[in-house]
C-alpha atoms as a PDB file:
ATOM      1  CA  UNK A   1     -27.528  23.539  15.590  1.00  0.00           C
ATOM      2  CA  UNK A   2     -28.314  21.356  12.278  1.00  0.00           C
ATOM      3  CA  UNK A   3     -29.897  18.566  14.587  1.00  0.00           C
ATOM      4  CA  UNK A   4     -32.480  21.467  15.590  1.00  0.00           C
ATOM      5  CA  UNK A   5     -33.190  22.713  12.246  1.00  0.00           C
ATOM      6  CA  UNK A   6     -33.625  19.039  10.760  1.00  0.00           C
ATOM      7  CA  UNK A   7     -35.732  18.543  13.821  1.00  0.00           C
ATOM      8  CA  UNK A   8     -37.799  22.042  12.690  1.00  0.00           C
ATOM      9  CA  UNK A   9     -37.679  20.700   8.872  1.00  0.00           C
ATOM     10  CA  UNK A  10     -41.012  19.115   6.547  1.00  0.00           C
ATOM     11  CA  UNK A  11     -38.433  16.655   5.708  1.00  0.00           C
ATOM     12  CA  UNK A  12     -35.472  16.472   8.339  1.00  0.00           C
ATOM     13  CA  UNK A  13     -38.136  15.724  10.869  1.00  0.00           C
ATOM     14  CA  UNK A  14     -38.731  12.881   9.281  1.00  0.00           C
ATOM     15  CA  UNK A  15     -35.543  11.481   8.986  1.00  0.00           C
ATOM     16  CA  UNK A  16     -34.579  12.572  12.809  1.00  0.00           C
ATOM     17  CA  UNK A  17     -38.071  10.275  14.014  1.00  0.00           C
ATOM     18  CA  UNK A  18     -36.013   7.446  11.801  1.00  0.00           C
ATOM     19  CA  UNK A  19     -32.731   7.939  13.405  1.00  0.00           C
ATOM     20  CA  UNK A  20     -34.216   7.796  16.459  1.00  0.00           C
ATOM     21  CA  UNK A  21     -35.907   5.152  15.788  1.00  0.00           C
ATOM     22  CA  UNK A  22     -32.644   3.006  14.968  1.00  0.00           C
ATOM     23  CA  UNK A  23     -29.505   4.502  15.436  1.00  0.00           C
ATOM     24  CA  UNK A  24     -26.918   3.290  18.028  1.00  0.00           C
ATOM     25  CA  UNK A  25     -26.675   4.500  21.512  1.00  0.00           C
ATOM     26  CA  UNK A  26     -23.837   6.691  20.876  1.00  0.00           C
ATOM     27  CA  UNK A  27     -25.694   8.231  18.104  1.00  0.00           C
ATOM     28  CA  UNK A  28     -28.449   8.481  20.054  1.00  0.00           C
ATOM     29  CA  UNK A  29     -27.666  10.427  22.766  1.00  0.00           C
ATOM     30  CA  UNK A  30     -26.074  12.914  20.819  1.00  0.00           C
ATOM     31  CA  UNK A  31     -29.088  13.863  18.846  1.00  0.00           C
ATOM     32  CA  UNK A  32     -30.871  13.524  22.519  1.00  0.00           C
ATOM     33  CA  UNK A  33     -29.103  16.505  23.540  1.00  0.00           C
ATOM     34  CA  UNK A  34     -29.119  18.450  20.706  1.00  0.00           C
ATOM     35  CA  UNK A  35     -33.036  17.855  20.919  1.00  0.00           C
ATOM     36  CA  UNK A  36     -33.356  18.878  25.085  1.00  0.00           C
ATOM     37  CA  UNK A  37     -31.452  21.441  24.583  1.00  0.00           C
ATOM     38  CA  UNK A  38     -33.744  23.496  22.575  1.00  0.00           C
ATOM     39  CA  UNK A  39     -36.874  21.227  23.654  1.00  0.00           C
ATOM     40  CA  UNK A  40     -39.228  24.368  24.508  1.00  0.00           C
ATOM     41  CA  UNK A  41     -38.416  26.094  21.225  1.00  0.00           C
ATOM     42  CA  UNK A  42     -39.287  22.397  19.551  1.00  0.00           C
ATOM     43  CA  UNK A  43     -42.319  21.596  21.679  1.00  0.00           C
ATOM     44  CA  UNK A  44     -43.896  24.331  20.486  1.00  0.00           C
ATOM     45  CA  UNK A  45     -42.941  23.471  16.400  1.00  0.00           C
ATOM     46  CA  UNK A  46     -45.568  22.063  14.250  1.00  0.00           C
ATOM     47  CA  UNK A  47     -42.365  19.733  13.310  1.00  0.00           C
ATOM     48  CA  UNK A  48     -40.014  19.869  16.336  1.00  0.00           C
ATOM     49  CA  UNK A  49     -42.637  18.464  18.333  1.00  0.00           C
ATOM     50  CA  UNK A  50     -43.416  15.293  16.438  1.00  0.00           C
ATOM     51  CA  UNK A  51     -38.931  14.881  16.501  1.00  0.00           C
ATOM     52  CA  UNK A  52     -39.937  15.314  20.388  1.00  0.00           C
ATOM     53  CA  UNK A  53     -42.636  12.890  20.590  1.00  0.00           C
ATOM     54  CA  UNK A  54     -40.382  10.047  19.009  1.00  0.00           C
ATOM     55  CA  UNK A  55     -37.772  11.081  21.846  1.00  0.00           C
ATOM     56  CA  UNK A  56     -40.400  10.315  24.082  1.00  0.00           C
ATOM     57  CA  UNK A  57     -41.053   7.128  22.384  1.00  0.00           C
ATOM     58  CA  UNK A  58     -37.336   5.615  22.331  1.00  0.00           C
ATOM     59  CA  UNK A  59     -35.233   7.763  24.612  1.00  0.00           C
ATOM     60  CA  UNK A  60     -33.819   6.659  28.199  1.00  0.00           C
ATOM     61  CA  UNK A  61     -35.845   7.537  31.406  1.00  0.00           C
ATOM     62  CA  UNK A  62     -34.056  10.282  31.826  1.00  0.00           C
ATOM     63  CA  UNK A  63     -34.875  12.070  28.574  1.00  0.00           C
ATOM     64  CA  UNK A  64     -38.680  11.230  29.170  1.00  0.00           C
ATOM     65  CA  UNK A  65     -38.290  12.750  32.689  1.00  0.00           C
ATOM     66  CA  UNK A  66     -36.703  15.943  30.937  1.00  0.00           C
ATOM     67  CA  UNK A  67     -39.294  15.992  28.428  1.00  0.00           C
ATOM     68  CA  UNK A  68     -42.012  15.491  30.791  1.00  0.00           C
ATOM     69  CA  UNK A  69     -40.893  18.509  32.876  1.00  0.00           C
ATOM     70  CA  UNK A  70     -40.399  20.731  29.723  1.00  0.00           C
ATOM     71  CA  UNK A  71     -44.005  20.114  29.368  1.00  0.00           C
ATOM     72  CA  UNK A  72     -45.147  20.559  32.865  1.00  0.00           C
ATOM     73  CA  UNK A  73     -43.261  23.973  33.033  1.00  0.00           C
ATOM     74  CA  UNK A  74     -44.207  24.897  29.490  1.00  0.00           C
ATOM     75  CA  UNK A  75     -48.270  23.899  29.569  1.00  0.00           C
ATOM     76  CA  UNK A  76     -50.182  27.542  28.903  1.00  0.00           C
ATOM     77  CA  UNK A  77     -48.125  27.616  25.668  1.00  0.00           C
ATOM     78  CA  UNK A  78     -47.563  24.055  24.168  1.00  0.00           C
ATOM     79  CA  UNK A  79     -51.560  24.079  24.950  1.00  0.00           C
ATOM     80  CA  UNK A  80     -52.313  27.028  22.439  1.00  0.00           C
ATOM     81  CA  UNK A  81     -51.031  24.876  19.888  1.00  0.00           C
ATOM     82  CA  UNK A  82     -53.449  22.856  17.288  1.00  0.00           C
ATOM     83  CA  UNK A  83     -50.710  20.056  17.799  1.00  0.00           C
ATOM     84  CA  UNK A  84     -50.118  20.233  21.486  1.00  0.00           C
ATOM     85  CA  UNK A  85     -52.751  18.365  22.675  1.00  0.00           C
ATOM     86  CA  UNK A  86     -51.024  15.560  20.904  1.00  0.00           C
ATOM     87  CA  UNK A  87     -47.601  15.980  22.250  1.00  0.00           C
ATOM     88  CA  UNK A  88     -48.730  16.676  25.831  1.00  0.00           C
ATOM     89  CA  UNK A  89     -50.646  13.427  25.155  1.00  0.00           C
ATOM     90  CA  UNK A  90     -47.439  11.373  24.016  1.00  0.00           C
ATOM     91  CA  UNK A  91     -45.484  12.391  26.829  1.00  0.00           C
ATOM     92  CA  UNK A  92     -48.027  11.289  29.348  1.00  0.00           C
ATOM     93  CA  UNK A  93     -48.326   8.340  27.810  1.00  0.00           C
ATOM     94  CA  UNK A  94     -44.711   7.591  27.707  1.00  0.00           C
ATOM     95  CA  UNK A  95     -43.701   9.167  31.113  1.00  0.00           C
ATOM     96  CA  UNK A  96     -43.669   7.912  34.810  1.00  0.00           C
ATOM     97  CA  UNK A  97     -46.895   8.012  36.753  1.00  0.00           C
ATOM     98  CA  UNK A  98     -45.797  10.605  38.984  1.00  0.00           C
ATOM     99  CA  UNK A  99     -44.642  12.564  35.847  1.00  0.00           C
ATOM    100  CA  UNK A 100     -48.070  12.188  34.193  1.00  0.00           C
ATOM    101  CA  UNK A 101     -50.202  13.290  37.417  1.00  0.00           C
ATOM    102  CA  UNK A 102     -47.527  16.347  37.770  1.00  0.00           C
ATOM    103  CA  UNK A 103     -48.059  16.891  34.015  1.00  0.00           C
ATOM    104  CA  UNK A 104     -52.071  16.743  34.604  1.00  0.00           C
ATOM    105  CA  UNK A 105     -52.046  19.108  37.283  1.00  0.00           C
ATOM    106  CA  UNK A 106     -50.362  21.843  34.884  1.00  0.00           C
ATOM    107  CA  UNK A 107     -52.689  20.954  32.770  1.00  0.00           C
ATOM    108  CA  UNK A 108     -55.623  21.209  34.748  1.00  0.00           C
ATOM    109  CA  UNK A 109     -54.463  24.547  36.601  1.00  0.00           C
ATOM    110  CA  UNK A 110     -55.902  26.618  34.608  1.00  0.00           C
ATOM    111  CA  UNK A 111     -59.549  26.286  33.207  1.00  0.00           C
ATOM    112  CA  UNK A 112     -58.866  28.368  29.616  1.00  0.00           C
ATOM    113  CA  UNK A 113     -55.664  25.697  29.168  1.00  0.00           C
ATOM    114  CA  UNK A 114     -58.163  22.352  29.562  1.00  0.00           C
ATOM    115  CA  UNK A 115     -60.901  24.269  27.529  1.00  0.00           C
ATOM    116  CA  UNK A 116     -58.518  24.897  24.558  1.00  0.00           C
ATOM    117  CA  UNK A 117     -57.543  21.108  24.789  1.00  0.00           C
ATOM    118  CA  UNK A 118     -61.169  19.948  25.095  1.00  0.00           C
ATOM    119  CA  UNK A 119     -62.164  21.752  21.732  1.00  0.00           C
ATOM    120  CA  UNK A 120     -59.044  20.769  19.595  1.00  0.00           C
ATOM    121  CA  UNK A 121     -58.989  17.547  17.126  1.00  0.00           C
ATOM    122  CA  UNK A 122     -55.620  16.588  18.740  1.00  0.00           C
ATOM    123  CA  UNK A 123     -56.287  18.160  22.148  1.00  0.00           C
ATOM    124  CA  UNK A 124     -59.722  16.636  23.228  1.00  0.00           C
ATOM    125  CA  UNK A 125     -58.372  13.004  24.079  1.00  0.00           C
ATOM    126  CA  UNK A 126     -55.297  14.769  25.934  1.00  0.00           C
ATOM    127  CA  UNK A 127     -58.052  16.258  28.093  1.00  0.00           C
ATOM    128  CA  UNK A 128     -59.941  13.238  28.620  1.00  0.00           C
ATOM    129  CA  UNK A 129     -56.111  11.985  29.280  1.00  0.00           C
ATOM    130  CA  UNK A 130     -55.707  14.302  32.098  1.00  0.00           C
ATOM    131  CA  UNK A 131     -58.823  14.391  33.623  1.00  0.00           C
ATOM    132  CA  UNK A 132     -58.619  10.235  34.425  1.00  0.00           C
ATOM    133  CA  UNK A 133     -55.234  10.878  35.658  1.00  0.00           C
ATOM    134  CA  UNK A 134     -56.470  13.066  38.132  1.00  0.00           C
ATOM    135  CA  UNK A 135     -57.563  11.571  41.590  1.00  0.00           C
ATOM    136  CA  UNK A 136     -60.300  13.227  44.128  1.00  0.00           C
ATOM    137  CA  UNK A 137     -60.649  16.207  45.001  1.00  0.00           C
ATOM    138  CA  UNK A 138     -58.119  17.317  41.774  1.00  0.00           C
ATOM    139  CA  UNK A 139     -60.410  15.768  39.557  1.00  0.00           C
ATOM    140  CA  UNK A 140     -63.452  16.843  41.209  1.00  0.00           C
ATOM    141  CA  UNK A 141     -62.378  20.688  41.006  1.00  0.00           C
ATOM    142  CA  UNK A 142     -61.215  20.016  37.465  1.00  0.00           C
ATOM    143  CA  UNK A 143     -64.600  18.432  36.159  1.00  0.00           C
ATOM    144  CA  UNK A 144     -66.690  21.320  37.990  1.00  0.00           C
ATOM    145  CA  UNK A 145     -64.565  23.502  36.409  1.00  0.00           C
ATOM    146  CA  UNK A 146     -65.209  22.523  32.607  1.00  0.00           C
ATOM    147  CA  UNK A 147     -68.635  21.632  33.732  1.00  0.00           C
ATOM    148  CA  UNK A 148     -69.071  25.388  33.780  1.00  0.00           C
ATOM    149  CA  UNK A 149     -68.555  25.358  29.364  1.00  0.00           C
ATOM    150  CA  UNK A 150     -70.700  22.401  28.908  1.00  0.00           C
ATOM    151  CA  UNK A 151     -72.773  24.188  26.372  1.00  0.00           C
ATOM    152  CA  UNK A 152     -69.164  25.373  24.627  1.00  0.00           C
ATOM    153  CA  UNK A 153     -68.393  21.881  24.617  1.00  0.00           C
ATOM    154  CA  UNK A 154     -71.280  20.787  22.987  1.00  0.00           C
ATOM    155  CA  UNK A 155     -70.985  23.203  20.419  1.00  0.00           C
ATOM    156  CA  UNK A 156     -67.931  21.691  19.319  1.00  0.00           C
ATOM    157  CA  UNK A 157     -67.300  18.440  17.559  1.00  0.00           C
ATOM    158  CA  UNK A 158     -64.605  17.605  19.621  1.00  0.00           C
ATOM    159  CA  UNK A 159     -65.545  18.742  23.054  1.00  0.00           C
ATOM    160  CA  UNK A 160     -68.837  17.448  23.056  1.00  0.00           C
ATOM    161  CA  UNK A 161     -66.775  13.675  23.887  1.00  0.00           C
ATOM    162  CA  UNK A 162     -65.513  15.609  26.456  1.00  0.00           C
ATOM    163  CA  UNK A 163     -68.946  16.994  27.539  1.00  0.00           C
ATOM    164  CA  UNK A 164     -70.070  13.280  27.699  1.00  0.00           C
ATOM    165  CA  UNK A 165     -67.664  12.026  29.873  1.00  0.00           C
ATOM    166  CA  UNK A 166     -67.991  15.335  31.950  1.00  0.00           C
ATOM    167  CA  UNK A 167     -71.554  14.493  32.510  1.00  0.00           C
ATOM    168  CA  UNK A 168     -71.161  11.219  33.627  1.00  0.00           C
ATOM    169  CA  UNK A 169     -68.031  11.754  35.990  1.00  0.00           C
ATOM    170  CA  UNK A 170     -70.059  14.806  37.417  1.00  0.00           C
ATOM    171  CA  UNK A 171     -72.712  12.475  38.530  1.00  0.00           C
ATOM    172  CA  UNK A 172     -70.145   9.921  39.853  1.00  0.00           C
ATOM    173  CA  UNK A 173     -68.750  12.623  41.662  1.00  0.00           C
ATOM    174  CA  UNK A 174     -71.742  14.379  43.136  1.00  0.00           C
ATOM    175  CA  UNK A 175     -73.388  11.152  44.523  1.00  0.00           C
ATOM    176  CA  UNK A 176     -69.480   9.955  45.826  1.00  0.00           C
ATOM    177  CA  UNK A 177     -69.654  13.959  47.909  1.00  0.00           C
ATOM    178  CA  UNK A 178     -73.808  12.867  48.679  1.00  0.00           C
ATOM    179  CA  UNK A 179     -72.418   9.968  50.061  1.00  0.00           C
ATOM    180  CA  UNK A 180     -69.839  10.951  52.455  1.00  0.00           C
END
């Protein structure tokens, strides 16, 4: 209860990242479950999500592995976020490699969810994130498919980074499929 409406607070965010940050293992993993429990509600919380990312950051490998599948099951609508990008981002970052390919294959899934990433200022480098996480033939079908919006892309100050690298690993790719 409180723990989640700190976590969803300007202010009590701030001081939940702290605690996190220091507190004891006890502590710790009490405010860890508070946080798991409700971690779609938060993930999707211009504030809860930042209390998340710090989770990420500090907590055990079994609180990264629940956060990681919270994300993975919860893509479409953490991705519709401004913010998401950057949480998805963080929890790649902080998560086992098989979590972060399983995370980039939600991701990647569906075309509209790596489009909305591409364009946002916190979502674009997630992208980028997922799409170097990807291996063959994923990859492949997931450059073709943004390939599709390259003119989108360039239209927007973020995606055009994206366009960039989606020109160059398209070319990569093409003369890799020429070549086999």
């Amino acid at each position: 209860g409180s723990v989640v409406r700190a976590a969803k607070h300007r202010f009590g965010s701030r001081i939940l990242r702290h605690l996190l940050k220091v507190c004891p293992p006890h502590q710790f993993s009490k405010i860890a479950a508070s946080l798991l429990e409700q971690a779609e509600k938060l993930a999707c919380h211009s504030f809860g999500n930042l209390v998340l990312q710090c989770l990420m950051k500090f907590g055990t490998e079994r609180h990264r592995y629940q956060l990681a599948r919270c994300v993975e099951q919860n893509v479409t609508a953490i991705c519709r976020l401004g913010f998401g990008g950057a949480f998805i981002e963080t929890t790649m970052t902080y998560a086992a490699s098989e979590d972060q390919l399983w995370i980039a294959r939600a991701c990647a899934q569906d075309a509209k969810v790596m489009l909305a990433l591409c364009k946002t200022r916190l979502g674009h480098t997630c992208a980028l994130l997922v799409l170097e996480t990807l291996q063959g033939h994923e990859r492949q079908h997931a450059c073709v498919k943004l390939a599709e919006h390259l003119e989108s892309l360039r239209a927007s100050s973020n995606g055009i980074l994206v366009a960039d690298f989606l020109e160059t690993e398209c070319d990569v790719l093409c003369s890799e499929v020429r070549g086999h």
